[in-house]
Protein backbone atom coordinates (compact mmCIF):
# COMPACT_ATOMS: atom_id res chain seq x y z
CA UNK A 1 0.00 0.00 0.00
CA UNK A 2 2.78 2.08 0.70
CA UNK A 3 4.02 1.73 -2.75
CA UNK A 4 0.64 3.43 -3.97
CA UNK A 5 1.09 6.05 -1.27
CA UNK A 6 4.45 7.10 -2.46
CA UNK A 7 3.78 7.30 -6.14
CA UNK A 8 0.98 9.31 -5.37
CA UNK A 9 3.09 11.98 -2.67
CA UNK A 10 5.10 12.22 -5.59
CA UNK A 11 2.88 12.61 -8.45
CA UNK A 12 1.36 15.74 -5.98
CA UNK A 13 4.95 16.65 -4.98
CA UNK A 14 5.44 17.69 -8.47
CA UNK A 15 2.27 19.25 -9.53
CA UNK A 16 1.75 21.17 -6.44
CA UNK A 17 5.56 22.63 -6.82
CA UNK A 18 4.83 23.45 -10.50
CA UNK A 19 1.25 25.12 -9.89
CA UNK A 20 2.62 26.92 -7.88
CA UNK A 21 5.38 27.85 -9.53
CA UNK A 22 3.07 28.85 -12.34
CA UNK A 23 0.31 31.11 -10.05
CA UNK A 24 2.60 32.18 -7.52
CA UNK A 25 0.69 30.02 -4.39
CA UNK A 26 2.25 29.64 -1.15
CA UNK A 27 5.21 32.34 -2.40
CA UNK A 28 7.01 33.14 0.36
CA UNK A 29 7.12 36.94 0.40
CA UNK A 30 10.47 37.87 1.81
CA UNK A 31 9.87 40.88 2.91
CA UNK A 32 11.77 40.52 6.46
CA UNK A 33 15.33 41.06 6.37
CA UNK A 34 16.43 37.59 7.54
CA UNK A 35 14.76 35.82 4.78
CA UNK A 36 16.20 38.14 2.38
CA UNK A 37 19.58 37.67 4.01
CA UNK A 38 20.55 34.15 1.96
CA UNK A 39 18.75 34.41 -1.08
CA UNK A 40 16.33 36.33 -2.81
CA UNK A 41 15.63 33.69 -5.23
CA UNK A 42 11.45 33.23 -5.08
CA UNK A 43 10.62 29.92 -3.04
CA UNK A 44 7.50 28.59 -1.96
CA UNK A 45 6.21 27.24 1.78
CA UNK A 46 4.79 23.86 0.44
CA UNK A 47 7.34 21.83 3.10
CA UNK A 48 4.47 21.17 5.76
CA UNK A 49 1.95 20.92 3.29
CA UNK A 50 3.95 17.76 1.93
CA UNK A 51 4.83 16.23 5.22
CA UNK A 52 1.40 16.83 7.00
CA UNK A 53 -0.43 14.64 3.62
CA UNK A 54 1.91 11.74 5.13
CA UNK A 55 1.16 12.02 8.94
CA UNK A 56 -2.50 12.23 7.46
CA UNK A 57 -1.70 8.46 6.12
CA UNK A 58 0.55 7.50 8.41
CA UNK A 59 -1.35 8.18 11.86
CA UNK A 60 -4.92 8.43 10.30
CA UNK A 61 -4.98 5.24 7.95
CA UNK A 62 -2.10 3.03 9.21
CA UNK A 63 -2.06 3.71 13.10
CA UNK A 64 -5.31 5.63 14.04
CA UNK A 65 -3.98 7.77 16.19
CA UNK A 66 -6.83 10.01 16.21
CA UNK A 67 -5.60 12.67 18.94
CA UNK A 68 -2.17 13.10 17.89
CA UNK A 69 -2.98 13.65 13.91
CA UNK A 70 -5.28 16.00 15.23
CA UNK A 71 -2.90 17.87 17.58
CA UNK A 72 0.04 17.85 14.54
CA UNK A 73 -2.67 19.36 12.12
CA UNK A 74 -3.92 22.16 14.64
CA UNK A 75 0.00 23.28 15.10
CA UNK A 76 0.94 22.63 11.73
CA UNK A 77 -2.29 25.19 11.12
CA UNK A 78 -1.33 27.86 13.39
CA UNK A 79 1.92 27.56 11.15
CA UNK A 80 0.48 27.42 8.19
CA UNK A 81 -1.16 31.18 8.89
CA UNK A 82 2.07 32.63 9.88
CA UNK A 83 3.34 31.52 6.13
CA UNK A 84 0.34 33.60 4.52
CA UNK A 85 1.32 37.00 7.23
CA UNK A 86 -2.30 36.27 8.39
CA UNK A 87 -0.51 35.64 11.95
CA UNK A 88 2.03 37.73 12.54
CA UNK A 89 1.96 37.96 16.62
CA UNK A 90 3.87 35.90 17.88
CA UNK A 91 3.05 36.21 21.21
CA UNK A 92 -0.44 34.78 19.67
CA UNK A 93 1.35 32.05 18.08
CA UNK A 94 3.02 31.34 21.35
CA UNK A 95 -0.03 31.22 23.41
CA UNK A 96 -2.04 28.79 20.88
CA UNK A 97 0.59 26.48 20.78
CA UNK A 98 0.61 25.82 24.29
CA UNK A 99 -3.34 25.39 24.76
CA UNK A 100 -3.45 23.06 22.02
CA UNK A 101 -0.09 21.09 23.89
CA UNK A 102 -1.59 21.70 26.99
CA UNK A 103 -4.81 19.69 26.14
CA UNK A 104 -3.45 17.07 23.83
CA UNK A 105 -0.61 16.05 25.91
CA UNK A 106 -2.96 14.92 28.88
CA UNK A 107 -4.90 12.98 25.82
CA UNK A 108 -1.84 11.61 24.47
CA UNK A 109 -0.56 10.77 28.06
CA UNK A 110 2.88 12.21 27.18
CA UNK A 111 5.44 12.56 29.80
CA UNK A 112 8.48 13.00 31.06
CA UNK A 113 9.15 10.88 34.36
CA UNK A 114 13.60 10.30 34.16
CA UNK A 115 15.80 12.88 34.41
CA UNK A 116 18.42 11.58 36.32
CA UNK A 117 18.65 13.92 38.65
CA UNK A 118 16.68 12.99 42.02
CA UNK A 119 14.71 15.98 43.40
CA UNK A 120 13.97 17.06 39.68
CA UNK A 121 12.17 13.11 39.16
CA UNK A 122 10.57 13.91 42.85
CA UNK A 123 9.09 16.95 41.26
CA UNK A 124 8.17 15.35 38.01
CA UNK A 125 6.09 12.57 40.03
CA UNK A 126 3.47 15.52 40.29
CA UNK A 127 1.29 15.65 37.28
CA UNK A 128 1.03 19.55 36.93
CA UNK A 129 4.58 19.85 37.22
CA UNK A 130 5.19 17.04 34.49
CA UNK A 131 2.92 18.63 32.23
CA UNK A 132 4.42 22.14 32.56
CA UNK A 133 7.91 20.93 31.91
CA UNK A 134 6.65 18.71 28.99
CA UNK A 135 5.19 21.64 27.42
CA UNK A 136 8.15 23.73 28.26
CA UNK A 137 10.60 21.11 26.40
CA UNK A 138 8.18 21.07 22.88
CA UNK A 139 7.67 24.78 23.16
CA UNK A 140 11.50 25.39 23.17
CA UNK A 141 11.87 22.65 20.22
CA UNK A 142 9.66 23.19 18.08
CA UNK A 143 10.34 27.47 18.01
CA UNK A 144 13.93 26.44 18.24
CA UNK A 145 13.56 25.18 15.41
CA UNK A 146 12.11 27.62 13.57
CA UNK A 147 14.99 29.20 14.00
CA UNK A 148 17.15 26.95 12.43
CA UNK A 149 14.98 27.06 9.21
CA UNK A 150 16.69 30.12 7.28
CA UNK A 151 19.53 28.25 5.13
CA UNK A 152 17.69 25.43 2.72
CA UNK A 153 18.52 22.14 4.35
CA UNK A 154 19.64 22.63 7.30
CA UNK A 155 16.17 21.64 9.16
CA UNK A 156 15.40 18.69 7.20
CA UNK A 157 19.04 17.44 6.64
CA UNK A 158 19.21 17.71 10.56
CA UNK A 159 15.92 15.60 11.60
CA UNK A 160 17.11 13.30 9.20
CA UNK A 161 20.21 12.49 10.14
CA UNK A 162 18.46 12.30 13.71
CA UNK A 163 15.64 9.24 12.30
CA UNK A 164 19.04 8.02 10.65
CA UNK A 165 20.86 7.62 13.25
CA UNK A 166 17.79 6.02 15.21
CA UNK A 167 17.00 3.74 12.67
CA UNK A 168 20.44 2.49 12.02
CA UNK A 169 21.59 2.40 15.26
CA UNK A 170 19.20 0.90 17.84
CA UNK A 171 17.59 -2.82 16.64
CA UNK A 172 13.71 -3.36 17.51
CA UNK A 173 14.50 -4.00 21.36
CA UNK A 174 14.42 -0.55 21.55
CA UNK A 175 10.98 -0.72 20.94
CA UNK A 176 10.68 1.18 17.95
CA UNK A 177 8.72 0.77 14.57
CA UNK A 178 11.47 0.05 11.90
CA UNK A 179 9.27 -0.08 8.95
CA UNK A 180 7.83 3.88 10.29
CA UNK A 181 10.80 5.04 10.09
CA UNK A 182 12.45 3.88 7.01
CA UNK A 183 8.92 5.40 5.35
CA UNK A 184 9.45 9.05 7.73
CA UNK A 185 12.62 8.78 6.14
CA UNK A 186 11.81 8.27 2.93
CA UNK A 187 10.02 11.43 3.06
CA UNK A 188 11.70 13.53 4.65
CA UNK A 189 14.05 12.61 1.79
CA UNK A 190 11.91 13.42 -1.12
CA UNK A 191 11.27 16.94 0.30
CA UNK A 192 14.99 17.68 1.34
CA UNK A 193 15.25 16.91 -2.15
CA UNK A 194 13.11 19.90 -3.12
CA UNK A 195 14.47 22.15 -0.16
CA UNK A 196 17.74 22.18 -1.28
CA UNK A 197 17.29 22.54 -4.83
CA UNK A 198 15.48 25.78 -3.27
CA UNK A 199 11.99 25.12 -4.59
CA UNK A 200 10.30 25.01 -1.36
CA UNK A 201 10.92 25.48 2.18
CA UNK A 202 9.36 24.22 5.65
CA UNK A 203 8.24 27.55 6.53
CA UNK A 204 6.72 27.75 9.86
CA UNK A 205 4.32 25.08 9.17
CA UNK A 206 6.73 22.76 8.32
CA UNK A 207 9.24 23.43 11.29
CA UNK A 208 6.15 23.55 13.79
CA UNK A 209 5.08 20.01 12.33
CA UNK A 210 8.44 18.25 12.12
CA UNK A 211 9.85 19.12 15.54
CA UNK A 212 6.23 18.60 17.40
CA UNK A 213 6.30 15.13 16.21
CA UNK A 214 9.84 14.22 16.78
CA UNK A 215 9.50 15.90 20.17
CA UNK A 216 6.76 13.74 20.69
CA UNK A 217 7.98 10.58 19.20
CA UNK A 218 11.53 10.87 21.12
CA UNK A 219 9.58 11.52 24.76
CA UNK A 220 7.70 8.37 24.25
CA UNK A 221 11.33 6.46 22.29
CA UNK A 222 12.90 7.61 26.13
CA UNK A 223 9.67 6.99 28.33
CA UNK A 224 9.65 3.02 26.62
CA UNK A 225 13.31 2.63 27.00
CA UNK A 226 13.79 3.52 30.40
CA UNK A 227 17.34 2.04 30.99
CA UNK A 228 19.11 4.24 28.40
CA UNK A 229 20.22 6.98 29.73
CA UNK A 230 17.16 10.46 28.50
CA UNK A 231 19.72 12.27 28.05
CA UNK A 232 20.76 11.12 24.89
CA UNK A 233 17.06 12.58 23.49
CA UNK A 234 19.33 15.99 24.86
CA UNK A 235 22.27 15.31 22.76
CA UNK A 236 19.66 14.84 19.74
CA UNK A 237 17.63 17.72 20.45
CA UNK A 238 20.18 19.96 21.66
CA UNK A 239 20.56 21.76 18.75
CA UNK A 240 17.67 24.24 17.99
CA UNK A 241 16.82 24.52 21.74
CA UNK A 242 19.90 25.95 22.46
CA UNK A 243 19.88 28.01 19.17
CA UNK A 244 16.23 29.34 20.79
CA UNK A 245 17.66 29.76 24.54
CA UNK A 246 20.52 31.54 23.27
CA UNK A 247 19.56 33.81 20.80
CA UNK A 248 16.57 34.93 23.35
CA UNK A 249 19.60 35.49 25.79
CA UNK A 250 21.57 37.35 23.17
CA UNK A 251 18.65 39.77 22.03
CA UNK A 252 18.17 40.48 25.67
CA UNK A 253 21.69 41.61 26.42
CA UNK A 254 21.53 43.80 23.14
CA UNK A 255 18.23 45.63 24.30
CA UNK A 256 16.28 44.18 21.44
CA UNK A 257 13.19 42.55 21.17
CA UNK A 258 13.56 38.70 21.84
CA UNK A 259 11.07 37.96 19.18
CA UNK A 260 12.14 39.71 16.47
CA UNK A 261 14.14 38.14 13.77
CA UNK A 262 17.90 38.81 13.11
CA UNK A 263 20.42 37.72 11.30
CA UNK A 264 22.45 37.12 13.33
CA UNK A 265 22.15 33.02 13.91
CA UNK A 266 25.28 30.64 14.07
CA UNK A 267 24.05 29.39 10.40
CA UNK A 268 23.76 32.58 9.01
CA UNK A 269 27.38 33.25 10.21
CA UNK A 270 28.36 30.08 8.83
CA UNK A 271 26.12 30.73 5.24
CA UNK A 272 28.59 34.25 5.25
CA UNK A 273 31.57 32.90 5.81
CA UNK A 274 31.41 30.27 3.23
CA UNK A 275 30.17 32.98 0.65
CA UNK A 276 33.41 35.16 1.40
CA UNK A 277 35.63 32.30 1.37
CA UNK A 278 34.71 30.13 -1.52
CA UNK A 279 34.45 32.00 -5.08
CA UNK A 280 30.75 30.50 -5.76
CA UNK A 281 27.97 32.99 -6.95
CA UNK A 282 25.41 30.49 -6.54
CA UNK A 283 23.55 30.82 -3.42
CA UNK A 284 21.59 27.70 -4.05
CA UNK A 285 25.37 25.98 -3.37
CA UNK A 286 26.12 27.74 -0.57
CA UNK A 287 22.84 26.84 0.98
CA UNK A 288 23.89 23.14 0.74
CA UNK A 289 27.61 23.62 1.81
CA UNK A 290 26.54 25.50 5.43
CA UNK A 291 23.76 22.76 5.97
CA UNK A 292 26.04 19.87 4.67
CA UNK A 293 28.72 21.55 7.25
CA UNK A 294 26.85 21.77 10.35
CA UNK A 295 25.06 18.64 9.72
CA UNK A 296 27.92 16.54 9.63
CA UNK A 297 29.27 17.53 12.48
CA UNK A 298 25.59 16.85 14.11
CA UNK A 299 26.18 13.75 13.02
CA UNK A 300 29.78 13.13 14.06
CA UNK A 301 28.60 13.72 17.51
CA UNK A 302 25.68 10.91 17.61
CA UNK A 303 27.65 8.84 16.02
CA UNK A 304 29.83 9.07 19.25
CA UNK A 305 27.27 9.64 21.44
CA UNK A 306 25.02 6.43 20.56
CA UNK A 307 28.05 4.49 21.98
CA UNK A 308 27.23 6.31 25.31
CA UNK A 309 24.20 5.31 26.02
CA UNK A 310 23.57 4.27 29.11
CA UNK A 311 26.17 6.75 30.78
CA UNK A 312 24.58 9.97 31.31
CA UNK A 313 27.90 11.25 32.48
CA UNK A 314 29.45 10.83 29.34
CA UNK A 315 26.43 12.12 27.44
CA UNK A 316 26.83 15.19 29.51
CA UNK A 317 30.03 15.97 28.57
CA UNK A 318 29.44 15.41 25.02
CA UNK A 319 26.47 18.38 25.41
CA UNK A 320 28.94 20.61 26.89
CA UNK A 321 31.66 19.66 24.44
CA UNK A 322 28.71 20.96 22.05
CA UNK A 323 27.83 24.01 23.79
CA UNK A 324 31.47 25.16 23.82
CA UNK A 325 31.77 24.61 20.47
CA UNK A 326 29.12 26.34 19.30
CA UNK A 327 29.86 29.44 21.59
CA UNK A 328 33.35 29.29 20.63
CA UNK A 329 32.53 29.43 16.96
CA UNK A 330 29.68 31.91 17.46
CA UNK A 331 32.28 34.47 18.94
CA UNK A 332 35.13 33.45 16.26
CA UNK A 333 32.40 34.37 13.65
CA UNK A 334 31.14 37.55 14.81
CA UNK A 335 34.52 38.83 15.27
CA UNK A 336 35.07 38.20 12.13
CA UNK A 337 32.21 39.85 10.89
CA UNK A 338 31.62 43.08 13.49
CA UNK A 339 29.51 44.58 10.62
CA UNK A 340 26.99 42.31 10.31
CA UNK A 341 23.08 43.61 11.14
């Protein structure tokens, strides 16, 4: 069946990209600075639109998972408006996404019950407290990564390697659905395909969707598999939560407005650099080389960490290792380029 499925995803893969193409639907009008910042090249939000019509047959027609289909579509909704400037607050944006988390994750019966540390599993063991911090972890994912949307790539090449590394790296007495995965991937393939061609991008639809579910799926991978250490869900996530936490922190010291965009991200550092360095006009390149780059060394690190884990210690120091890293090349780069609005 999922033979059918996939020549069909493609068959609308290609005629949605070419309508709209032709008419000018879901353009992305880059009228903010940031999106201008990489490319000005015309590009179209279709990323969620694709990747919600396969939750729709994955969790509606395979597993019937009725409340969480339902959830992902709301989000990837609230998304979907921000992509047509219908809303823009996002304050607004912020507050929908946690009533619709708030009331689906007691549905769903997410949480989040291992932490390692004593007196924070003491306070998880209330329910209002393990809801909260639930909601605080997807909230800080899925706007993290957001964030990480603005070279063509780097999102989906970075969830990928992520199901990659699950898929190829833990066997089914992990407790996870092999033949899922290899179809997620398969997907997520097909439209990184498109993304880095620069056809289409997630948009905020698409990073909304894709992080809520993985967010989702990984709380429930570490809830299941108890006697791996959770904090290896930290070394996969850590990414666009700490690109979130830090550029919030960063926009604070500077006086401006936490919310509004910049571009002033690690990526967009990186996407500069490259551009100065290598003698390539073609932005469409350069998109691929600064995803290709920071991906890799994503996946360098899981590729270390997945031999870790069931020692939180070392997984630790591998998220710290990453931290310093990342500060360390954030302050190399913008030394580099003082200039830079």
């Amino acid at each position: 069946m999922f033979n059918i499925f996939i020549i069909l995803f493609l068959i609308f893969t290609f005629a949605l990209v070419f309508i709209s193409k032709k008419k000018n639907f879901f353009l992305d009008m880059k009228n903010e600075k940031h999106k201008k910042y990489s490319s000005n090249s015309k590009s179209y939000f279709l990323g969620g639109i694709f990747l919600i019509s396969y939750f729709m047959y994955e969790l509606l027609y395979l597993s019937r998972d009725f409340f969480l289909i339902t959830l992902l579509s709301l989000v990837f909704l609230i998304g979907l408006l921000s992509d047509f400037k219908k809303l823009n607050s996002v304050s607004l944006r912020f507050f929908l996404q946690l009533i619709l988390m708030f009331f689906f994750i007691q549905l769903i019966g997410l949480e989040i019950n291992n932490t390692k540390i004593p007196f924070i599993d003491q306070m998880l063991q209330n329910n209002y407290v393990n809801m909260f911090f639930v909601l605080f972890c997807l909230s800080v994912l899925i706007n993290g990564s957001n964030f990480i949307d603005g070279i063509n790539g780097l999102l989906l090449g970075y969830y990928l390697v992520l199901f990659s590394i699950i898929i190829f790296k833990f066997d089914e007495s992990f407790q996870i659905d092999l033949e899922f995965l290899l179809r997620l991937i398969l997907i997520l393939a097909i439209i990184l395909a498109f993304n880095t061609a620069g056809y289409i991008y997630m948009g905020d639809s698409g990073a909304y969707l894709l992080s809520l579910f993985t967010g989702i799926y990984l709380i429930k991978f570490s809830f299941f598999n108890n006697y791996i250490s959770p904090y290896i869900v930290v070394v996969m996530l850590w990414y666009p939560c700490f690109e979130l936490l830090f550029s919030m922190i960063r926009r604070n010291l500077k006086k401006n407005k936490t919310y509004k965009p910049d571009t002033q991200h690690l990526h967009h550092l990186v996407f500069s650099l490259l551009k100065n360095s290598i003698r390539i006009k073609n932005n469409i390149i350069i998109h691929i080389i600064t995803s290709t780059v920071i991906n890799l060394f994503h996946l360098i690190i899981l590729l270390i960490a997945i031999n870790f884990i069931y020692s939180s210690e070392a997984l630790i120091l591998i998220l710290v290792f990453n931290v310093l890293v990342y500060l360390s090349t954030y302050h190399f780069l913008m030394r580099r380029f003082k200039n830079i609005n």
